[in-house]
PDBML (XML) file of the C-alpha atoms, coordinates in Angstrom:
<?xml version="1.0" encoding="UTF-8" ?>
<PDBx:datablock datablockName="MODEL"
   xmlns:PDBx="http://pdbml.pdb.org/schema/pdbx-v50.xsd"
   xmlns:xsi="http://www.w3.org/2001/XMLSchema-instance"
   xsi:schemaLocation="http://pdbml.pdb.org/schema/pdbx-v50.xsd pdbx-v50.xsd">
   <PDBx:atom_siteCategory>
      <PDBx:atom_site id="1">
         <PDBx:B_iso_or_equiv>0.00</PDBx:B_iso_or_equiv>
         <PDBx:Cartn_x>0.000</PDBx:Cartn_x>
         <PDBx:Cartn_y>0.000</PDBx:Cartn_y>
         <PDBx:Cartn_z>0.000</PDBx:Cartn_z>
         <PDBx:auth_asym_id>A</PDBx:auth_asym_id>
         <PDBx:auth_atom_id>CA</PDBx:auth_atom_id>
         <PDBx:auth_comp_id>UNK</PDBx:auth_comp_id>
         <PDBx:auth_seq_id>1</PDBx:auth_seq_id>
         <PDBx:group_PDB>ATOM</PDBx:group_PDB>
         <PDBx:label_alt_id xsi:nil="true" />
         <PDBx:label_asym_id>A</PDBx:label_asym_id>
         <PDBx:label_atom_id>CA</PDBx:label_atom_id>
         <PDBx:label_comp_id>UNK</PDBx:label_comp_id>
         <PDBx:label_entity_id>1</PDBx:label_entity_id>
         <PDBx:label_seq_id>1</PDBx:label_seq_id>
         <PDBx:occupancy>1.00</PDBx:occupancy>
         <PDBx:pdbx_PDB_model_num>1</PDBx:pdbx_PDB_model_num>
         <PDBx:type_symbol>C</PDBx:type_symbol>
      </PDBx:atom_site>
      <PDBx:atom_site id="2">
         <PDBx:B_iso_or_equiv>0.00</PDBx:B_iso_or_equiv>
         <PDBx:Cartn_x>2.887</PDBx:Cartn_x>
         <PDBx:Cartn_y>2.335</PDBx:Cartn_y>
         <PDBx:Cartn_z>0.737</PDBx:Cartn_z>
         <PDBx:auth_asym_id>A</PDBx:auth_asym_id>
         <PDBx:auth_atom_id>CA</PDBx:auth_atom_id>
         <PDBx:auth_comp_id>UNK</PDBx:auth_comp_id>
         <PDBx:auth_seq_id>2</PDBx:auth_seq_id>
         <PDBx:group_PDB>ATOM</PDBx:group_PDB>
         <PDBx:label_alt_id xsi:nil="true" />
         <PDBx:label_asym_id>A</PDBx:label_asym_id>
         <PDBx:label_atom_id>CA</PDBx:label_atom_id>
         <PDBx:label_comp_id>UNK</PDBx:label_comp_id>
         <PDBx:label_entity_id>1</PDBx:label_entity_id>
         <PDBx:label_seq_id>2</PDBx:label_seq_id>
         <PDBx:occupancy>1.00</PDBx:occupancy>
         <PDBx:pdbx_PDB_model_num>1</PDBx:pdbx_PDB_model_num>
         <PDBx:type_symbol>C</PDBx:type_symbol>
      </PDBx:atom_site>
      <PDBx:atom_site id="3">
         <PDBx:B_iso_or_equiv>0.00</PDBx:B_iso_or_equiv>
         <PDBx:Cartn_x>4.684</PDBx:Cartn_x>
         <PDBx:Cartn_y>1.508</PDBx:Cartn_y>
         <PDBx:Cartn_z>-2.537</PDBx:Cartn_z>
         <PDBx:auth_asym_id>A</PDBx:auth_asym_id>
         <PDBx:auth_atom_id>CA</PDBx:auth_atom_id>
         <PDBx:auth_comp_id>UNK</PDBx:auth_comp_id>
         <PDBx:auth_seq_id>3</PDBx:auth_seq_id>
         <PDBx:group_PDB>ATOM</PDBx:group_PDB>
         <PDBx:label_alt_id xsi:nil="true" />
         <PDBx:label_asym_id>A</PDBx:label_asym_id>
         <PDBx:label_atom_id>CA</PDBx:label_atom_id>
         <PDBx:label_comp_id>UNK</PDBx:label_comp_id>
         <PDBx:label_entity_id>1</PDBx:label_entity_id>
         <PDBx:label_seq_id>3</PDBx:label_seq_id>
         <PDBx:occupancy>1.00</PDBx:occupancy>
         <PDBx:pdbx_PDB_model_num>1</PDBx:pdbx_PDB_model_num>
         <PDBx:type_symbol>C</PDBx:type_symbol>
      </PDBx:atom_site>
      <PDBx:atom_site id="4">
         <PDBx:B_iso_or_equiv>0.00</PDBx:B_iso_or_equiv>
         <PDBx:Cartn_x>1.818</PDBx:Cartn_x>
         <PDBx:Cartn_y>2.153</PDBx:Cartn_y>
         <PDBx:Cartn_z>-4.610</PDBx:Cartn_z>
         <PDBx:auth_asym_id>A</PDBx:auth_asym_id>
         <PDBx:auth_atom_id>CA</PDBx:auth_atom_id>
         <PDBx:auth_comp_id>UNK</PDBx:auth_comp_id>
         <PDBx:auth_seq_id>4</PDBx:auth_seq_id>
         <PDBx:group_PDB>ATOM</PDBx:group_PDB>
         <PDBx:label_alt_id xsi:nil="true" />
         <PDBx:label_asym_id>A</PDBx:label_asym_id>
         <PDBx:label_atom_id>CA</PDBx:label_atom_id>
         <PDBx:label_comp_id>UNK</PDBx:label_comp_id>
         <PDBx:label_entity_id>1</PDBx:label_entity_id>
         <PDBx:label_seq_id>4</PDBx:label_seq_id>
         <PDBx:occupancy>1.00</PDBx:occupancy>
         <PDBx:pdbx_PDB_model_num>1</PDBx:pdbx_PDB_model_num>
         <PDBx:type_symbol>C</PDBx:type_symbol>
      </PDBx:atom_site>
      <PDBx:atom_site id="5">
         <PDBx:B_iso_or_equiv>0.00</PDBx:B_iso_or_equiv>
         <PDBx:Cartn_x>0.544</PDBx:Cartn_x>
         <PDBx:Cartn_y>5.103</PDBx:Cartn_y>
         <PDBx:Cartn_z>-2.468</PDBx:Cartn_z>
         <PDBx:auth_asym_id>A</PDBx:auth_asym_id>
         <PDBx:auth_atom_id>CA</PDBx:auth_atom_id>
         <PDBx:auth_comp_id>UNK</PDBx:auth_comp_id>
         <PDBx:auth_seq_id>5</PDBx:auth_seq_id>
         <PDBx:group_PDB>ATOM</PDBx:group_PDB>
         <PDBx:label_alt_id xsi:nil="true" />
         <PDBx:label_asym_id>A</PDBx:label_asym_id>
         <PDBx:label_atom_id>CA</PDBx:label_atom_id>
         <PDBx:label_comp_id>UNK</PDBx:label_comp_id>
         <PDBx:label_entity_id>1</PDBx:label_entity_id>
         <PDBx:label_seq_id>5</PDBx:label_seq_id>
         <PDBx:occupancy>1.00</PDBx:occupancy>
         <PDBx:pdbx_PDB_model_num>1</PDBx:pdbx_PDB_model_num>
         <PDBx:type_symbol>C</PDBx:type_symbol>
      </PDBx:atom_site>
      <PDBx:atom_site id="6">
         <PDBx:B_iso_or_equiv>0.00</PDBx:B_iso_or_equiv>
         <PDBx:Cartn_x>3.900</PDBx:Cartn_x>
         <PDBx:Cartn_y>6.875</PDBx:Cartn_y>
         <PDBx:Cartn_z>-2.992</PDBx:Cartn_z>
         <PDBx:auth_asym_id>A</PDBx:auth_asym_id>
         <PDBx:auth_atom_id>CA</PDBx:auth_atom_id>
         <PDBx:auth_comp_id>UNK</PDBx:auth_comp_id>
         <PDBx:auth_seq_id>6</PDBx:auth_seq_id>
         <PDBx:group_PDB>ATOM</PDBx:group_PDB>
         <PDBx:label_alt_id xsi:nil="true" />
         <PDBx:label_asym_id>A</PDBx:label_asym_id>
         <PDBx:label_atom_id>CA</PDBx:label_atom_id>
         <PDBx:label_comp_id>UNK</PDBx:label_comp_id>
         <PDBx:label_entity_id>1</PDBx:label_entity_id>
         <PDBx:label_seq_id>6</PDBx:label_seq_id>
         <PDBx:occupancy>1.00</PDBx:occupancy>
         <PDBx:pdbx_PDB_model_num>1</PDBx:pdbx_PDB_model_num>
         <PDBx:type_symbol>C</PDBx:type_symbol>
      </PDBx:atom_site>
      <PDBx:atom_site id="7">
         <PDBx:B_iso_or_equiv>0.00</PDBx:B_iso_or_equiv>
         <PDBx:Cartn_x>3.926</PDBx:Cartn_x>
         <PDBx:Cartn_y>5.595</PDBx:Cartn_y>
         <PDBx:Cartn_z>-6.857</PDBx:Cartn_z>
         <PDBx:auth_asym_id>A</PDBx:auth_asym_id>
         <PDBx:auth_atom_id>CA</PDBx:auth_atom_id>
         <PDBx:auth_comp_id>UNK</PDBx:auth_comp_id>
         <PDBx:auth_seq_id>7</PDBx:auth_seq_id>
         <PDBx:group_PDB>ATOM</PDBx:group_PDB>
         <PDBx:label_alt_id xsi:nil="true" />
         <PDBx:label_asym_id>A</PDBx:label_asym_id>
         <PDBx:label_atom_id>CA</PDBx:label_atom_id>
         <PDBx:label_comp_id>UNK</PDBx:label_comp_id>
         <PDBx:label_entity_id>1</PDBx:label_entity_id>
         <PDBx:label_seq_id>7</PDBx:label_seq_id>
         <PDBx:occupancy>1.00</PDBx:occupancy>
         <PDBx:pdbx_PDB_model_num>1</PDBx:pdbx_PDB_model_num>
         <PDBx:type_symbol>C</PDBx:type_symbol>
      </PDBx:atom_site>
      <PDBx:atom_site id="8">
         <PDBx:B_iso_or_equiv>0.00</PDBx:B_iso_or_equiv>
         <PDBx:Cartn_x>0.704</PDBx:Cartn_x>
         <PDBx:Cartn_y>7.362</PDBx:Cartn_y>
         <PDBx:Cartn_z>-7.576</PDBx:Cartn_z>
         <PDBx:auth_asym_id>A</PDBx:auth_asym_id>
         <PDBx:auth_atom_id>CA</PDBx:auth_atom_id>
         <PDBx:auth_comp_id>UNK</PDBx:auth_comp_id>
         <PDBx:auth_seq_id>8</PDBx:auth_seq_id>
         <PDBx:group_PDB>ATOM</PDBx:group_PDB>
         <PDBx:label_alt_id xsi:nil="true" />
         <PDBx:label_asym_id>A</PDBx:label_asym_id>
         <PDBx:label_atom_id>CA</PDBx:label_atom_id>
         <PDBx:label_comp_id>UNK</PDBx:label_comp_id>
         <PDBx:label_entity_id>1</PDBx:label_entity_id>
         <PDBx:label_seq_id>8</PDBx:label_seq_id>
         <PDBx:occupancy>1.00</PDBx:occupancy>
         <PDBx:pdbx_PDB_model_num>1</PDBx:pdbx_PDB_model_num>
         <PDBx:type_symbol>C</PDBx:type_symbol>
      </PDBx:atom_site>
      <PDBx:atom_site id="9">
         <PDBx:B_iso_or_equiv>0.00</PDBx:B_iso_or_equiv>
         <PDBx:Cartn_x>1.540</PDBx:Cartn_x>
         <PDBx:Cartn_y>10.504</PDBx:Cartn_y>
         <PDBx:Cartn_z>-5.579</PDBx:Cartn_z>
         <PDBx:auth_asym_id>A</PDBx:auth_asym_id>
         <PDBx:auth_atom_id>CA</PDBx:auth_atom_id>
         <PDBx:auth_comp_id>UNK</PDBx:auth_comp_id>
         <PDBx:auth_seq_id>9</PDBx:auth_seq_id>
         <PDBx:group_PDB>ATOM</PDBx:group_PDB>
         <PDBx:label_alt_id xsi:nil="true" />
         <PDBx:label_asym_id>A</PDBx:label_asym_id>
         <PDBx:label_atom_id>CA</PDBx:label_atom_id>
         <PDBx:label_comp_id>UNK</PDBx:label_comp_id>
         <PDBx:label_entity_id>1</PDBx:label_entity_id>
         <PDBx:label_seq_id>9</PDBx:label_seq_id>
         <PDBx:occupancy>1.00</PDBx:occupancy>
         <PDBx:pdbx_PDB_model_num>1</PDBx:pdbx_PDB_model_num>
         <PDBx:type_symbol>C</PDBx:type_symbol>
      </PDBx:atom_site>
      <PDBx:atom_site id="10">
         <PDBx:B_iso_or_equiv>0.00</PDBx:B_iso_or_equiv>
         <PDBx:Cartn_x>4.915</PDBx:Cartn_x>
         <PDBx:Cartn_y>10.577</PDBx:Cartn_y>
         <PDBx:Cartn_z>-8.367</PDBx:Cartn_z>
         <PDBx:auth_asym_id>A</PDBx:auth_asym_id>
         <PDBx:auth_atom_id>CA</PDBx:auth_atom_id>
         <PDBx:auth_comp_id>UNK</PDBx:auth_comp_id>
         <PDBx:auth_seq_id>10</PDBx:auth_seq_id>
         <PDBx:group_PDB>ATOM</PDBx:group_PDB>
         <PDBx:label_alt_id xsi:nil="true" />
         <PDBx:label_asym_id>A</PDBx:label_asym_id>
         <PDBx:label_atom_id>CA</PDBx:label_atom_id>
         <PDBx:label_comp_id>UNK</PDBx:label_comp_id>
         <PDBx:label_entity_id>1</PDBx:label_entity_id>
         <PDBx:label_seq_id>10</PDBx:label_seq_id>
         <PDBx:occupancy>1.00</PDBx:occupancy>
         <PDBx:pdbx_PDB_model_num>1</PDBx:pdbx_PDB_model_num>
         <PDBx:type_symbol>C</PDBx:type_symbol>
      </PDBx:atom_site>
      <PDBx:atom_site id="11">
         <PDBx:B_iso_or_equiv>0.00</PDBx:B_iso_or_equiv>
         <PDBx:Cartn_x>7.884</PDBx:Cartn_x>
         <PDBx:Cartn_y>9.502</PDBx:Cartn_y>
         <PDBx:Cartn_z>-5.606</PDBx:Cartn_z>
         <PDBx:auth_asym_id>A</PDBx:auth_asym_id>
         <PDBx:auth_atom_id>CA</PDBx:auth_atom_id>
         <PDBx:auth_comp_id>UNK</PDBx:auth_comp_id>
         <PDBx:auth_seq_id>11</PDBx:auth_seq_id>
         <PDBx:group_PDB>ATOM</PDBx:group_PDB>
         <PDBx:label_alt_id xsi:nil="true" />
         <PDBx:label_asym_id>A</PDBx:label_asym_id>
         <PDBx:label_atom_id>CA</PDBx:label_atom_id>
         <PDBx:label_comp_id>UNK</PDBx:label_comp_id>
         <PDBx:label_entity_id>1</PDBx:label_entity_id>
         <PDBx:label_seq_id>11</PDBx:label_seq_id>
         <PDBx:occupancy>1.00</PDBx:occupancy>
         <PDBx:pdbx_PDB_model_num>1</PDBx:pdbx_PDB_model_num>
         <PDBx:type_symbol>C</PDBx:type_symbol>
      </PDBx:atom_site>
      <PDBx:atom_site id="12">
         <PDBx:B_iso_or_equiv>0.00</PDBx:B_iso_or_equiv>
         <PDBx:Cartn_x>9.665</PDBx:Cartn_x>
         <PDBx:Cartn_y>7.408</PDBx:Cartn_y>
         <PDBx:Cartn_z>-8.448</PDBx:Cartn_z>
         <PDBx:auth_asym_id>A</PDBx:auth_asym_id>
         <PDBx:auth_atom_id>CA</PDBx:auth_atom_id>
         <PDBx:auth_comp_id>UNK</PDBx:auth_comp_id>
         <PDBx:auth_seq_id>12</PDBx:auth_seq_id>
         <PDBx:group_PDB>ATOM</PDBx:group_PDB>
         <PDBx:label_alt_id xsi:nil="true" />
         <PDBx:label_asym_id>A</PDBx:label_asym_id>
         <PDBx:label_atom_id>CA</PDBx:label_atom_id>
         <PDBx:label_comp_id>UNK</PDBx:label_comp_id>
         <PDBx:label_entity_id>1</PDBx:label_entity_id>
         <PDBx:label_seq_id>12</PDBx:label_seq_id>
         <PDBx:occupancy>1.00</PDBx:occupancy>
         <PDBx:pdbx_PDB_model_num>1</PDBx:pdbx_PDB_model_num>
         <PDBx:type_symbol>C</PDBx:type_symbol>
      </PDBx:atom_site>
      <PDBx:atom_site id="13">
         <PDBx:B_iso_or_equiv>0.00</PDBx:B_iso_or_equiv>
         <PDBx:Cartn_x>11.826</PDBx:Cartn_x>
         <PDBx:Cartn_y>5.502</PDBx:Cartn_y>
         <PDBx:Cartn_z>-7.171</PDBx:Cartn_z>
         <PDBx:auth_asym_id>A</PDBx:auth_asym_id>
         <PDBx:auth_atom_id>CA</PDBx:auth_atom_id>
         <PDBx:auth_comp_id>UNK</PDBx:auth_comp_id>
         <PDBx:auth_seq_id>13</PDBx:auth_seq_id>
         <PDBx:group_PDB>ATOM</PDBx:group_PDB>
         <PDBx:label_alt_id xsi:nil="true" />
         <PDBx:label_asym_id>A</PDBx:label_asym_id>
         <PDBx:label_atom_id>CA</PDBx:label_atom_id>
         <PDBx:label_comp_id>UNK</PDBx:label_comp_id>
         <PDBx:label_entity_id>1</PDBx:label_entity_id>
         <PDBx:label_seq_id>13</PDBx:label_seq_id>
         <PDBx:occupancy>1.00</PDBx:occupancy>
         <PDBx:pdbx_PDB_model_num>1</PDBx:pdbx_PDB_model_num>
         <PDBx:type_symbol>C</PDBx:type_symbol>
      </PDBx:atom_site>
      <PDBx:atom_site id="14">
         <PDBx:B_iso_or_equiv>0.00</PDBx:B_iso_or_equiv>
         <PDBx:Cartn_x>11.436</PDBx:Cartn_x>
         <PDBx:Cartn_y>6.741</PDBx:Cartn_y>
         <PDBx:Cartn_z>-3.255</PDBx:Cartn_z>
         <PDBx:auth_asym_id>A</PDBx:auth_asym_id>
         <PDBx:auth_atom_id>CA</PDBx:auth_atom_id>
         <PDBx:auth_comp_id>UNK</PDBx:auth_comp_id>
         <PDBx:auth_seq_id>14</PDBx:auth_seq_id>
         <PDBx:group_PDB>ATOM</PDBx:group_PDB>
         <PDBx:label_alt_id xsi:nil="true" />
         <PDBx:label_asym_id>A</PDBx:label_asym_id>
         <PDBx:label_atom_id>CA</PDBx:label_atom_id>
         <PDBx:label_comp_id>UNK</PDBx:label_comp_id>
         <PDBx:label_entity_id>1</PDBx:label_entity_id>
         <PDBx:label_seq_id>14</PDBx:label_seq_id>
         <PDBx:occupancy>1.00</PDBx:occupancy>
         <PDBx:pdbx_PDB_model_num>1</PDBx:pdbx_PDB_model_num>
         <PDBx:type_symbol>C</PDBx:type_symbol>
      </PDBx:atom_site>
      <PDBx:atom_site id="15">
         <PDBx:B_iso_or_equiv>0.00</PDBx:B_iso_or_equiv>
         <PDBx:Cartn_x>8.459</PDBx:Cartn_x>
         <PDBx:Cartn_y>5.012</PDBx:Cartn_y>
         <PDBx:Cartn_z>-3.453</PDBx:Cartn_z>
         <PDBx:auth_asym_id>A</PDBx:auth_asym_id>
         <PDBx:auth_atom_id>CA</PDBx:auth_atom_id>
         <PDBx:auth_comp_id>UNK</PDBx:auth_comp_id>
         <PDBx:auth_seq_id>15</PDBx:auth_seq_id>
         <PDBx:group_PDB>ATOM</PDBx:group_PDB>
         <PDBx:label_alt_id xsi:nil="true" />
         <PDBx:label_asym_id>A</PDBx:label_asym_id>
         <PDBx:label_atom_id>CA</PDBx:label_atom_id>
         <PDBx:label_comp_id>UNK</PDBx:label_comp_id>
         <PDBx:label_entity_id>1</PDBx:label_entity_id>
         <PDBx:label_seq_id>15</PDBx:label_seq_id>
         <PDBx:occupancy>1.00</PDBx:occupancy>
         <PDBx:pdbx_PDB_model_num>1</PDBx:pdbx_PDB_model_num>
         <PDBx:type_symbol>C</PDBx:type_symbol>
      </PDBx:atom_site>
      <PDBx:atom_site id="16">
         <PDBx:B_iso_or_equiv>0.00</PDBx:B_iso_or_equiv>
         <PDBx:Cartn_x>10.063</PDBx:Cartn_x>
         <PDBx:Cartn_y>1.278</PDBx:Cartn_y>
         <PDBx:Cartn_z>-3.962</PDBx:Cartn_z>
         <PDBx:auth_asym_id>A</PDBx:auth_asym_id>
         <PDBx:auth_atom_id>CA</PDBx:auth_atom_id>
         <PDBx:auth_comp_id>UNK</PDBx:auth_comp_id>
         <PDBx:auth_seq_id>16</PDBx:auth_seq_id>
         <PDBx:group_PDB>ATOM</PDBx:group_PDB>
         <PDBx:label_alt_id xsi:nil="true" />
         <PDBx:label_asym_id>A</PDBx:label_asym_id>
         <PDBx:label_atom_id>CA</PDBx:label_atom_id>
         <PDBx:label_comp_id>UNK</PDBx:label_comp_id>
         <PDBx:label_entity_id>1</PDBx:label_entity_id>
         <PDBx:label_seq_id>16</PDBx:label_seq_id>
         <PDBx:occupancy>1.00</PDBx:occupancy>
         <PDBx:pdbx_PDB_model_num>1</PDBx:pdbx_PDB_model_num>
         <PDBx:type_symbol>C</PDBx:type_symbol>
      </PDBx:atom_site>
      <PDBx:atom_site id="17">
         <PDBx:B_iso_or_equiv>0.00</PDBx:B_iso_or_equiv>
         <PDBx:Cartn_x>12.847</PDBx:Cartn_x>
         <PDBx:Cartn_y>2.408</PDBx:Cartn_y>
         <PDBx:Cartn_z>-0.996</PDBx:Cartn_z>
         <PDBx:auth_asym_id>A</PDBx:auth_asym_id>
         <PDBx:auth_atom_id>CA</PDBx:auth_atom_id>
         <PDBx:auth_comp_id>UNK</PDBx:auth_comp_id>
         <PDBx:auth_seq_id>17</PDBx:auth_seq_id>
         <PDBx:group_PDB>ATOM</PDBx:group_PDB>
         <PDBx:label_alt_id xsi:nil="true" />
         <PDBx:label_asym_id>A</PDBx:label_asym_id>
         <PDBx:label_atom_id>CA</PDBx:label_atom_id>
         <PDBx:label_comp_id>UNK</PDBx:label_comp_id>
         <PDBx:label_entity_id>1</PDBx:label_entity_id>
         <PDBx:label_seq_id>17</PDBx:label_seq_id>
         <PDBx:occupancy>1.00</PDBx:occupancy>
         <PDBx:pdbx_PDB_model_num>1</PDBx:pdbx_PDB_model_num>
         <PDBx:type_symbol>C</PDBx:type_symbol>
      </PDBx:atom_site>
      <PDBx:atom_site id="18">
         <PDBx:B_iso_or_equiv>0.00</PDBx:B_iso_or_equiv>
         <PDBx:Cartn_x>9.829</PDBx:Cartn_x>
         <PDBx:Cartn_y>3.486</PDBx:Cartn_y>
         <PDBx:Cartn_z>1.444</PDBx:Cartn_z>
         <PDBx:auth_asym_id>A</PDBx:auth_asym_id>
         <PDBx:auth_atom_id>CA</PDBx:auth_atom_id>
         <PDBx:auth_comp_id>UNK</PDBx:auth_comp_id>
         <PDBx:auth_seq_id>18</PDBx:auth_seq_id>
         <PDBx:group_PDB>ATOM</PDBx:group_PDB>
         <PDBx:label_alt_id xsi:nil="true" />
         <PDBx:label_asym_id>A</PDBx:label_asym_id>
         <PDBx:label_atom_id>CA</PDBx:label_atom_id>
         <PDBx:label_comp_id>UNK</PDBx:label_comp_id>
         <PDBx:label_entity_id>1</PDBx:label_entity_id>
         <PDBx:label_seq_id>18</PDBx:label_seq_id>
         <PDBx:occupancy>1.00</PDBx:occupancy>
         <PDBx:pdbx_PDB_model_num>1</PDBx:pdbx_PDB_model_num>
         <PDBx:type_symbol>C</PDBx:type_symbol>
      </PDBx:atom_site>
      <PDBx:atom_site id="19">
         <PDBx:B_iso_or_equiv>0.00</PDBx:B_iso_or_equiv>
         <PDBx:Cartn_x>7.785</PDBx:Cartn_x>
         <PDBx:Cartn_y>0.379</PDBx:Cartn_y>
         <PDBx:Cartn_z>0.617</PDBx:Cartn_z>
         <PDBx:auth_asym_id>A</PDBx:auth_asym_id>
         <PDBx:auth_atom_id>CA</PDBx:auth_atom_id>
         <PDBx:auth_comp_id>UNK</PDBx:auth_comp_id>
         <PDBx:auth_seq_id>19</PDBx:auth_seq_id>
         <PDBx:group_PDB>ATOM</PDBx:group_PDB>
         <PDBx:label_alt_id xsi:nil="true" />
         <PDBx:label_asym_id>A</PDBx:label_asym_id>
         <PDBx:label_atom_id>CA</PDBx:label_atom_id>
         <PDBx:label_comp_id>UNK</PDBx:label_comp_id>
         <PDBx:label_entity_id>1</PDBx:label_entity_id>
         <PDBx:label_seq_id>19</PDBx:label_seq_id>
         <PDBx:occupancy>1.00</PDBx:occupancy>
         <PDBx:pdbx_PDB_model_num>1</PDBx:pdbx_PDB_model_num>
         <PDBx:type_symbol>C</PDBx:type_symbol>
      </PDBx:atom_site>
      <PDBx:atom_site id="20">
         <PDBx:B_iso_or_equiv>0.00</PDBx:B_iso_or_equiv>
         <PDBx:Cartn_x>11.277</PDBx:Cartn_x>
         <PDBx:Cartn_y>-1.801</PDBx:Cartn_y>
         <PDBx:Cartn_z>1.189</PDBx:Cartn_z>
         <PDBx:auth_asym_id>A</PDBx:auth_asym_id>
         <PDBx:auth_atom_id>CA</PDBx:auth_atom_id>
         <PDBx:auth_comp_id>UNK</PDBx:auth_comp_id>
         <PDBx:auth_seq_id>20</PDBx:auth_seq_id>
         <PDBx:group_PDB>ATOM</PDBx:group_PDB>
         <PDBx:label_alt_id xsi:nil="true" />
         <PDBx:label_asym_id>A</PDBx:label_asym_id>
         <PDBx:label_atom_id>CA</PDBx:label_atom_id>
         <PDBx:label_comp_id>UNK</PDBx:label_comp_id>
         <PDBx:label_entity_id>1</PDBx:label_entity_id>
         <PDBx:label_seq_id>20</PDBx:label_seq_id>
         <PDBx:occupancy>1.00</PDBx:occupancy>
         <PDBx:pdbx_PDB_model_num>1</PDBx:pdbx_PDB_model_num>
         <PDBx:type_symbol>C</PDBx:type_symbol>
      </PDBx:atom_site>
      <PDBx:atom_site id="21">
         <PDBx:B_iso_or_equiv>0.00</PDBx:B_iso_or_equiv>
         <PDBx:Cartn_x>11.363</PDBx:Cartn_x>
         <PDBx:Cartn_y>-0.094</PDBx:Cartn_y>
         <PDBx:Cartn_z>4.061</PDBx:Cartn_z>
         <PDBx:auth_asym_id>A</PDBx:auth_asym_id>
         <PDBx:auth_atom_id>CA</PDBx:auth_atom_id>
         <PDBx:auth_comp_id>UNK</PDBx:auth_comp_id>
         <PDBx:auth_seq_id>21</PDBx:auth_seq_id>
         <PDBx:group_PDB>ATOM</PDBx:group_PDB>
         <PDBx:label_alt_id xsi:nil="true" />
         <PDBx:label_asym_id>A</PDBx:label_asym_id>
         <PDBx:label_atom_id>CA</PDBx:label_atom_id>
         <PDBx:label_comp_id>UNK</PDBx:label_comp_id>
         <PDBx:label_entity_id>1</PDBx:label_entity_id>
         <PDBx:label_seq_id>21</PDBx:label_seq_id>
         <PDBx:occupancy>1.00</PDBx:occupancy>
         <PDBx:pdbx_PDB_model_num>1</PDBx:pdbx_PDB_model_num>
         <PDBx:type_symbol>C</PDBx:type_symbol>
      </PDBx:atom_site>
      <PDBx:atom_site id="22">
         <PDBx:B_iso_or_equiv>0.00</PDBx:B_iso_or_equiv>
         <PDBx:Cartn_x>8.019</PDBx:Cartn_x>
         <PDBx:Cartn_y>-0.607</PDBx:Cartn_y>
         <PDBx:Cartn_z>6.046</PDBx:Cartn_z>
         <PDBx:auth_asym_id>A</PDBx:auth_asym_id>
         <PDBx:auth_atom_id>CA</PDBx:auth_atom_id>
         <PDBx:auth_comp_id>UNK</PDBx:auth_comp_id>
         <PDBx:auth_seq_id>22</PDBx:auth_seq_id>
         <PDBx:group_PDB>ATOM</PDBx:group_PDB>
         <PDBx:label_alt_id xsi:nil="true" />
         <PDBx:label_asym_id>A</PDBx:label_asym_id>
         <PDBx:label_atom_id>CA</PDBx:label_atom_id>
         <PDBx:label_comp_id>UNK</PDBx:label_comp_id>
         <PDBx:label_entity_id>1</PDBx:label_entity_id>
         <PDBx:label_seq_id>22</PDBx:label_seq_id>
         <PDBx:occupancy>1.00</PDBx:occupancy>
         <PDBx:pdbx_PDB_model_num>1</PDBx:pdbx_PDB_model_num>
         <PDBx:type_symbol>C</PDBx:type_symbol>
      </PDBx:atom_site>
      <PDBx:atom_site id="23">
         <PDBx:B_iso_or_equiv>0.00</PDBx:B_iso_or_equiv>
         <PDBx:Cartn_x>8.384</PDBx:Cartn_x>
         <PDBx:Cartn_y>-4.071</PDBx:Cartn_y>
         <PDBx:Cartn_z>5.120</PDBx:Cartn_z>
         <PDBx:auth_asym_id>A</PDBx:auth_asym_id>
         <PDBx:auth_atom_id>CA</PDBx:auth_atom_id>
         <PDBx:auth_comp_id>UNK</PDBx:auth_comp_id>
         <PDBx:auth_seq_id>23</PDBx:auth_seq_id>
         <PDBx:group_PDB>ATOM</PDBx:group_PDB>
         <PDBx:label_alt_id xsi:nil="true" />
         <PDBx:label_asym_id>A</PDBx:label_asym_id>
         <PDBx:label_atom_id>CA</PDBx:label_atom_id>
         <PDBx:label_comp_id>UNK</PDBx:label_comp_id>
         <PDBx:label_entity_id>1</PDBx:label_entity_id>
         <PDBx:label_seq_id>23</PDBx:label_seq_id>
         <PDBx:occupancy>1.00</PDBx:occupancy>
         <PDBx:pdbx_PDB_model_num>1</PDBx:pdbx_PDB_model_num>
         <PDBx:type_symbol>C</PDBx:type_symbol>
      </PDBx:atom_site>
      <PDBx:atom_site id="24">
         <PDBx:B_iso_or_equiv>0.00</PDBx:B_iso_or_equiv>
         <PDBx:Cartn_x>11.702</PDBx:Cartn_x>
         <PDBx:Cartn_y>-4.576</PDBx:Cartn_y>
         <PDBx:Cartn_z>6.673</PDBx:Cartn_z>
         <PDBx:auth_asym_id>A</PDBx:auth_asym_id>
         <PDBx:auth_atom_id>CA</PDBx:auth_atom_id>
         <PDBx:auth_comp_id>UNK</PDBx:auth_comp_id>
         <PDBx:auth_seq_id>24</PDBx:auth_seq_id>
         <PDBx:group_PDB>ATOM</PDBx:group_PDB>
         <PDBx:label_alt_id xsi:nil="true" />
         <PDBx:label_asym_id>A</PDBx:label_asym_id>
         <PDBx:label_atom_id>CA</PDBx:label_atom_id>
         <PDBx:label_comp_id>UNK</PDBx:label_comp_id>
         <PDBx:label_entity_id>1</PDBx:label_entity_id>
         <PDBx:label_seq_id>24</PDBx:label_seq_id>
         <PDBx:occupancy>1.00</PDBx:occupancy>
         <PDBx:pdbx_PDB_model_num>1</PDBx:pdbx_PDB_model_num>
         <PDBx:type_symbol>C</PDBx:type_symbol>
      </PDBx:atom_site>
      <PDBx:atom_site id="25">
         <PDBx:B_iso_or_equiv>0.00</PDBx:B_iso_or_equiv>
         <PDBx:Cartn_x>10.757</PDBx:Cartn_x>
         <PDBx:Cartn_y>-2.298</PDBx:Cartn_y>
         <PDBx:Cartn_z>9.761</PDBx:Cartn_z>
         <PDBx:auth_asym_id>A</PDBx:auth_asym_id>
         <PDBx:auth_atom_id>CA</PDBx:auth_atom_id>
         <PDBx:auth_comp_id>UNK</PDBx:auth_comp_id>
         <PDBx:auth_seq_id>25</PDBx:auth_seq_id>
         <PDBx:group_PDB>ATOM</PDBx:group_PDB>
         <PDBx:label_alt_id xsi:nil="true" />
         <PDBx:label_asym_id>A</PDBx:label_asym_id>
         <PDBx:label_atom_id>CA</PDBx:label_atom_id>
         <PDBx:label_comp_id>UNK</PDBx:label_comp_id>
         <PDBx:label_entity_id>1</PDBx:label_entity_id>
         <PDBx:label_seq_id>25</PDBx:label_seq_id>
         <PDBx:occupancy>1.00</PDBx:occupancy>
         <PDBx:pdbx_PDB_model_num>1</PDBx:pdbx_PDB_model_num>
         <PDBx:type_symbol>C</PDBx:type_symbol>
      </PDBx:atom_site>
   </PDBx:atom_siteCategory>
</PDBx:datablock>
């Protein structure tokens, strides 16, 4: 939900590292 959230708000590339990140944290 975060990757895509952050995909479709246009954070590129951020969006995969924030995505990798809640699912690591």
């Amino acid at each position: 939900a975060v990757t895509v959230a952050l995909v479709y708000s246009g954070y590129g590339l951020t969006s995969l590292a924030a995505g990798w990140v809640v699912g690591q944290a």
